[in-house]
Protein backbone atom coordinates (compact mmCIF):
# COMPACT_ATOMS: atom_id res chain seq x y z
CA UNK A 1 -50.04 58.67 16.25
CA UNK A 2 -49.51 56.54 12.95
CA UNK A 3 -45.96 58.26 12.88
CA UNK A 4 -45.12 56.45 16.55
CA UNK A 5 -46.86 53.17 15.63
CA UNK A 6 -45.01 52.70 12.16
CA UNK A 7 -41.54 53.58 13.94
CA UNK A 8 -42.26 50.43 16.52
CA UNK A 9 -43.49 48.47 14.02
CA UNK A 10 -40.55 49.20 11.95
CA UNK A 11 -38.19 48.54 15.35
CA UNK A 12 -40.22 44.98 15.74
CA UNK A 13 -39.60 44.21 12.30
CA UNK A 14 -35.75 45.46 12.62
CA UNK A 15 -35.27 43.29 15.63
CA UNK A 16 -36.73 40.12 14.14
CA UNK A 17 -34.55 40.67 11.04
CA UNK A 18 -31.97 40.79 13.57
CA UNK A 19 -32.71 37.87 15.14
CA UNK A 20 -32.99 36.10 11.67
CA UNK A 21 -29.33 37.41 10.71
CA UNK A 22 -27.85 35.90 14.06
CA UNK A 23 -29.70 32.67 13.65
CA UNK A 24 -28.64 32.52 10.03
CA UNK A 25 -25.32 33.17 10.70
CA UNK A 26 -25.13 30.58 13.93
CA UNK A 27 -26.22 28.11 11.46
CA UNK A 28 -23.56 29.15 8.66
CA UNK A 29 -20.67 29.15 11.10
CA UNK A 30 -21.51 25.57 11.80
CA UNK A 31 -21.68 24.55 8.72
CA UNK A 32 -18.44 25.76 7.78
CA UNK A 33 -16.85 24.38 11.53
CA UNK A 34 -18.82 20.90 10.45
CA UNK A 35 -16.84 21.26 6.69
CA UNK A 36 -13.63 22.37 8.24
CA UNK A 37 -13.75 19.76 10.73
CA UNK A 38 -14.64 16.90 7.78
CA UNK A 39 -11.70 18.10 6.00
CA UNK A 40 -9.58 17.55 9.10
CA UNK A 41 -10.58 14.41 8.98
CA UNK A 42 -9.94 13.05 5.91
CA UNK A 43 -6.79 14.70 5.99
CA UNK A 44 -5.84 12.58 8.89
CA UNK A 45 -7.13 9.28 7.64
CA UNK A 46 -4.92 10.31 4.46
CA UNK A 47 -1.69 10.89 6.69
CA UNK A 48 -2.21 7.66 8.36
CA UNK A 49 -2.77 6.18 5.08
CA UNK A 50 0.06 7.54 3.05
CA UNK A 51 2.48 6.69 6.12
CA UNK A 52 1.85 2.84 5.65
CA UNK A 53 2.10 3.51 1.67
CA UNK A 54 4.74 3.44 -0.51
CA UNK A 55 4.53 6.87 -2.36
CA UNK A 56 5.51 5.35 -6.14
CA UNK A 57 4.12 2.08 -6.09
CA UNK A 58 1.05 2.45 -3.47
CA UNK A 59 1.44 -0.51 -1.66
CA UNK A 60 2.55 -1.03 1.76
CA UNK A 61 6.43 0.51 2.65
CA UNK A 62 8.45 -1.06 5.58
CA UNK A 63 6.56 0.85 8.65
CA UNK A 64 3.33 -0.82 6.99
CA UNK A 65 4.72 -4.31 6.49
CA UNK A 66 5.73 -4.14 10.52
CA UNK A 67 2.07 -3.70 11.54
CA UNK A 68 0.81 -5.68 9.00
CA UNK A 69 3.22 -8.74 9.38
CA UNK A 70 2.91 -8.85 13.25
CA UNK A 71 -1.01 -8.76 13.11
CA UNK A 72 -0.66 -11.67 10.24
CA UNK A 73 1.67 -13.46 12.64
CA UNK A 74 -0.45 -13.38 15.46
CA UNK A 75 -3.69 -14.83 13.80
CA UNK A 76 -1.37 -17.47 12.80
CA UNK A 77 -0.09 -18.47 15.40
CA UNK A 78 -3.31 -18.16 17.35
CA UNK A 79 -5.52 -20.43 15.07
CA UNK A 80 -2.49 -22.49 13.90
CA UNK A 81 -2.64 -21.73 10.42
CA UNK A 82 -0.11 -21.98 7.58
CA UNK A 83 1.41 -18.51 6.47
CA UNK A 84 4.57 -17.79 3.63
CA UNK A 85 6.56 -14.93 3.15
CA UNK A 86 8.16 -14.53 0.01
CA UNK A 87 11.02 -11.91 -0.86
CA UNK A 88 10.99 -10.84 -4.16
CA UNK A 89 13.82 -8.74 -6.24
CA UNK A 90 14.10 -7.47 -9.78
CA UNK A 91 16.81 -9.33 -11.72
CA UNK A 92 19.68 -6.59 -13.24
CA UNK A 93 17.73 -3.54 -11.84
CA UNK A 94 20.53 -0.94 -12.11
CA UNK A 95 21.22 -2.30 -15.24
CA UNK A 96 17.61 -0.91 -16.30
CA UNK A 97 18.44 2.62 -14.67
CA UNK A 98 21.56 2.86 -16.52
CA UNK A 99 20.41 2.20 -19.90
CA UNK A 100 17.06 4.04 -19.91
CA UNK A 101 16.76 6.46 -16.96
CA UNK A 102 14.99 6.42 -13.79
CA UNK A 103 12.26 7.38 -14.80
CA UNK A 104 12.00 3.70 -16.50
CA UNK A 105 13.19 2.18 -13.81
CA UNK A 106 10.18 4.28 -11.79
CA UNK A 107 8.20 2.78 -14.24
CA UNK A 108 8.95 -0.58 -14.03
CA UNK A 109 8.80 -0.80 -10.18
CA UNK A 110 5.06 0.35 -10.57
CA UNK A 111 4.39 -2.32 -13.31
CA UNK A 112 5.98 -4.96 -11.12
CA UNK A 113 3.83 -3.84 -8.03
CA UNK A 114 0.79 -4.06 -10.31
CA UNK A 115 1.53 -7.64 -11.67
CA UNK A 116 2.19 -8.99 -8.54
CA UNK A 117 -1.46 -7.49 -7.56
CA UNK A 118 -2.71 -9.29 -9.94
CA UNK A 119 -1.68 -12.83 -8.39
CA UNK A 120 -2.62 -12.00 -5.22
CA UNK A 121 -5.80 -12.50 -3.08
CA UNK A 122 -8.00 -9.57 -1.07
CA UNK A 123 -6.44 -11.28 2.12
CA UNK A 124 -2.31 -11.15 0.93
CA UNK A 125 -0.45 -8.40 1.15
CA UNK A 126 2.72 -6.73 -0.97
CA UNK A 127 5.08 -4.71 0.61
CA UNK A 128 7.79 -2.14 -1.18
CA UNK A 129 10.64 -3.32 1.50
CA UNK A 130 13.28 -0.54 -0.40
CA UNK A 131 14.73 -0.19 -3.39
CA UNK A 132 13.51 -2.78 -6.39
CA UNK A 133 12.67 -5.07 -3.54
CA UNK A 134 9.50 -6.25 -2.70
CA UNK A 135 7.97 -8.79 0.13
CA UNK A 136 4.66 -10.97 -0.75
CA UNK A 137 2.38 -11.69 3.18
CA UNK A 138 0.39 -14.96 2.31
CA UNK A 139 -1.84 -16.14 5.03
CA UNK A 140 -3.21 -19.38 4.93
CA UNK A 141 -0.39 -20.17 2.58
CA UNK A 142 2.08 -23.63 2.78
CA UNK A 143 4.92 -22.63 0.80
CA UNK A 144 3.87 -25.05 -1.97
CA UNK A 145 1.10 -22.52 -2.28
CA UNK A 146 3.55 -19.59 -2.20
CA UNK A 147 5.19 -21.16 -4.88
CA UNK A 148 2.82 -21.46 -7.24
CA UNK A 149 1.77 -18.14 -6.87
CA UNK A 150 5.34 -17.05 -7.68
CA UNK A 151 5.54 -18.88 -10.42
CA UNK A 152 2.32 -17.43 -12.15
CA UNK A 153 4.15 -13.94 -12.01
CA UNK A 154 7.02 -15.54 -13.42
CA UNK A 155 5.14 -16.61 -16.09
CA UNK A 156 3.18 -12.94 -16.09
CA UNK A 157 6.25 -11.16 -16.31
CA UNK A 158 7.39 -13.21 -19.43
CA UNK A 159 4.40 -11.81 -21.37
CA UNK A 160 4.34 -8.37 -19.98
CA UNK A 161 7.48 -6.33 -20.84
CA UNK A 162 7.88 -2.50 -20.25
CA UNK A 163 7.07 -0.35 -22.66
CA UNK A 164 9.01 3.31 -22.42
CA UNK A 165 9.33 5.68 -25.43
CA UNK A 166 8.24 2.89 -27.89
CA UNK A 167 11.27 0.13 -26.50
CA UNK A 168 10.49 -2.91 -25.31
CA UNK A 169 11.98 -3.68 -21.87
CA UNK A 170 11.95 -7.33 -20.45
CA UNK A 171 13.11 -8.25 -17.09
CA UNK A 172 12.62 -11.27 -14.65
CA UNK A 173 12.92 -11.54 -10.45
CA UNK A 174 14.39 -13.49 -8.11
CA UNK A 175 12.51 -14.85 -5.07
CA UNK A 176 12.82 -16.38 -1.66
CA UNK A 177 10.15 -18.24 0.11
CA UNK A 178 9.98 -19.08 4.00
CA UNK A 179 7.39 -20.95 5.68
CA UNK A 180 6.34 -19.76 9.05
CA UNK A 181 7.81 -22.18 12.15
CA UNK A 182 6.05 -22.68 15.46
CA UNK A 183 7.15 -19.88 17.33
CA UNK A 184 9.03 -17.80 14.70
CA UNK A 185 8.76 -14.00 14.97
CA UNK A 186 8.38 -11.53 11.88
CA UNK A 187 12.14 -10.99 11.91
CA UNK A 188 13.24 -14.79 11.60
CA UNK A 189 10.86 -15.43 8.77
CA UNK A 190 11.96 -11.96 6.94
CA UNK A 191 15.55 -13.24 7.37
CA UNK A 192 15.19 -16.86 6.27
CA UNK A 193 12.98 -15.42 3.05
CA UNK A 194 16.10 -13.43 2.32
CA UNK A 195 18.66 -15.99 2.80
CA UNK A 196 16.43 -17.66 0.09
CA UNK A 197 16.61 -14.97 -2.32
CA UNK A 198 20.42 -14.27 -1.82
CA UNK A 199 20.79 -18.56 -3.08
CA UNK A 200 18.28 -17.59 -6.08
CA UNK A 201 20.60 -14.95 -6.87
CA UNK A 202 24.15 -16.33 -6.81
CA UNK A 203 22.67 -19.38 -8.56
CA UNK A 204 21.70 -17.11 -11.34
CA UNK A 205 18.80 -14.98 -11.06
CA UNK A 206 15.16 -15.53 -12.54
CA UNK A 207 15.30 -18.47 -9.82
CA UNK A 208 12.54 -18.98 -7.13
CA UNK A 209 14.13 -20.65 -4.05
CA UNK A 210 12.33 -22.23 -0.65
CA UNK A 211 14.04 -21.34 2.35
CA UNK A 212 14.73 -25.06 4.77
């Protein structure tokens, strides 16, 4: 009878709607696993990312400068290339805290990081190594070179003062530079670099000074 024929039509039709709803569904579950999995992703790559970067300034912290600094070393050392390390620090620091606030002293570590960008090639690195302390990776780099470079941010920072609610705030670095020996680790350049920057400070600050 037409009754019985429209109710199996109607129970074909029902079933491939079914069918349709499943597939549909299949496909929007995957979708949303395939999003959900992206997001996973790029939450990871920002983890690893953030864990190499120093949270104020957004260069490299100390964890990054280890990797970073060893890998350096070892293409050095492999093709016998030059490479300097500088150790930079920013001259009466506390001095700057003290008489403005931390948030200017915040401030001024970011402006420093960006000026010494500036100076810098694609392949040289900066490194936040704590405090108002900062460490320049130069490959390729006699410490002639290293110099140079330091002394175009000296002469950067000269016409570049902090500005903070309107004031004018000037400052100047010290520096210590150490050319890579045959054979020197990451540690013994690091510590050579500082010994530099601890002479460029007693003799006075605003000094750059190459390790011997």
């Amino acid at each position: 009878s037409p009754t019985r024929f429209s109710l199996i039509f109607d129970a074909i039709q029902a079933a491939r709607s079914g069918k349709q709803n499943i597939v549909e569904a299949s496909h929007k579950d995957l979708l949303e696993t395939k999003r959900a999995l992206n997001a996973l992703q790029e939450e990871m790559a920002e983890t690893r990312l953030l864990l190499n970067e120093d949270a104020l300034t957004g260069v490299l912290n100390r964890r990054g400068l280890d990797q970073t600094l060893s890998r350096e070393l070892s293409r050095a050392h492999r093709n016998k290339s030059k490479f300097s390390l500088g150790m930079l620090d920013l001259d009466h620091f506390k001095k700057i805290n003290d008489t403005y606030g931390h948030e200017a002293g915040d401030q001024m570590l970011v402006q420093f990081a960006s000026l010494i960008k500036t100076v810098l090639r694609k392949s040289d690195a900066v490194v936040r190594y704590g405090g108002e302390e900062f460490t320049l990776l130069l490959p390729d780099t006699d410490t002639r070179g290293a110099y140079f470079v330091l002394g175009r941010l000296q002469q950067l920072m000269s016409r570049s003062p902090l500005i903070f609610e309107g004031k004018e705030i000037n400052t100047t670095f010290s520096a210590g530079i150490a050319g890579l020996r045959q054979d020197e680790n990451g540690q013994d350049l690091l510590r050579r670099a500082d010994e530099a920057l601890y002479i460029a400070k007693n003799n006075g600050r605003n000094q750059i000074k190459v390790a011997n």
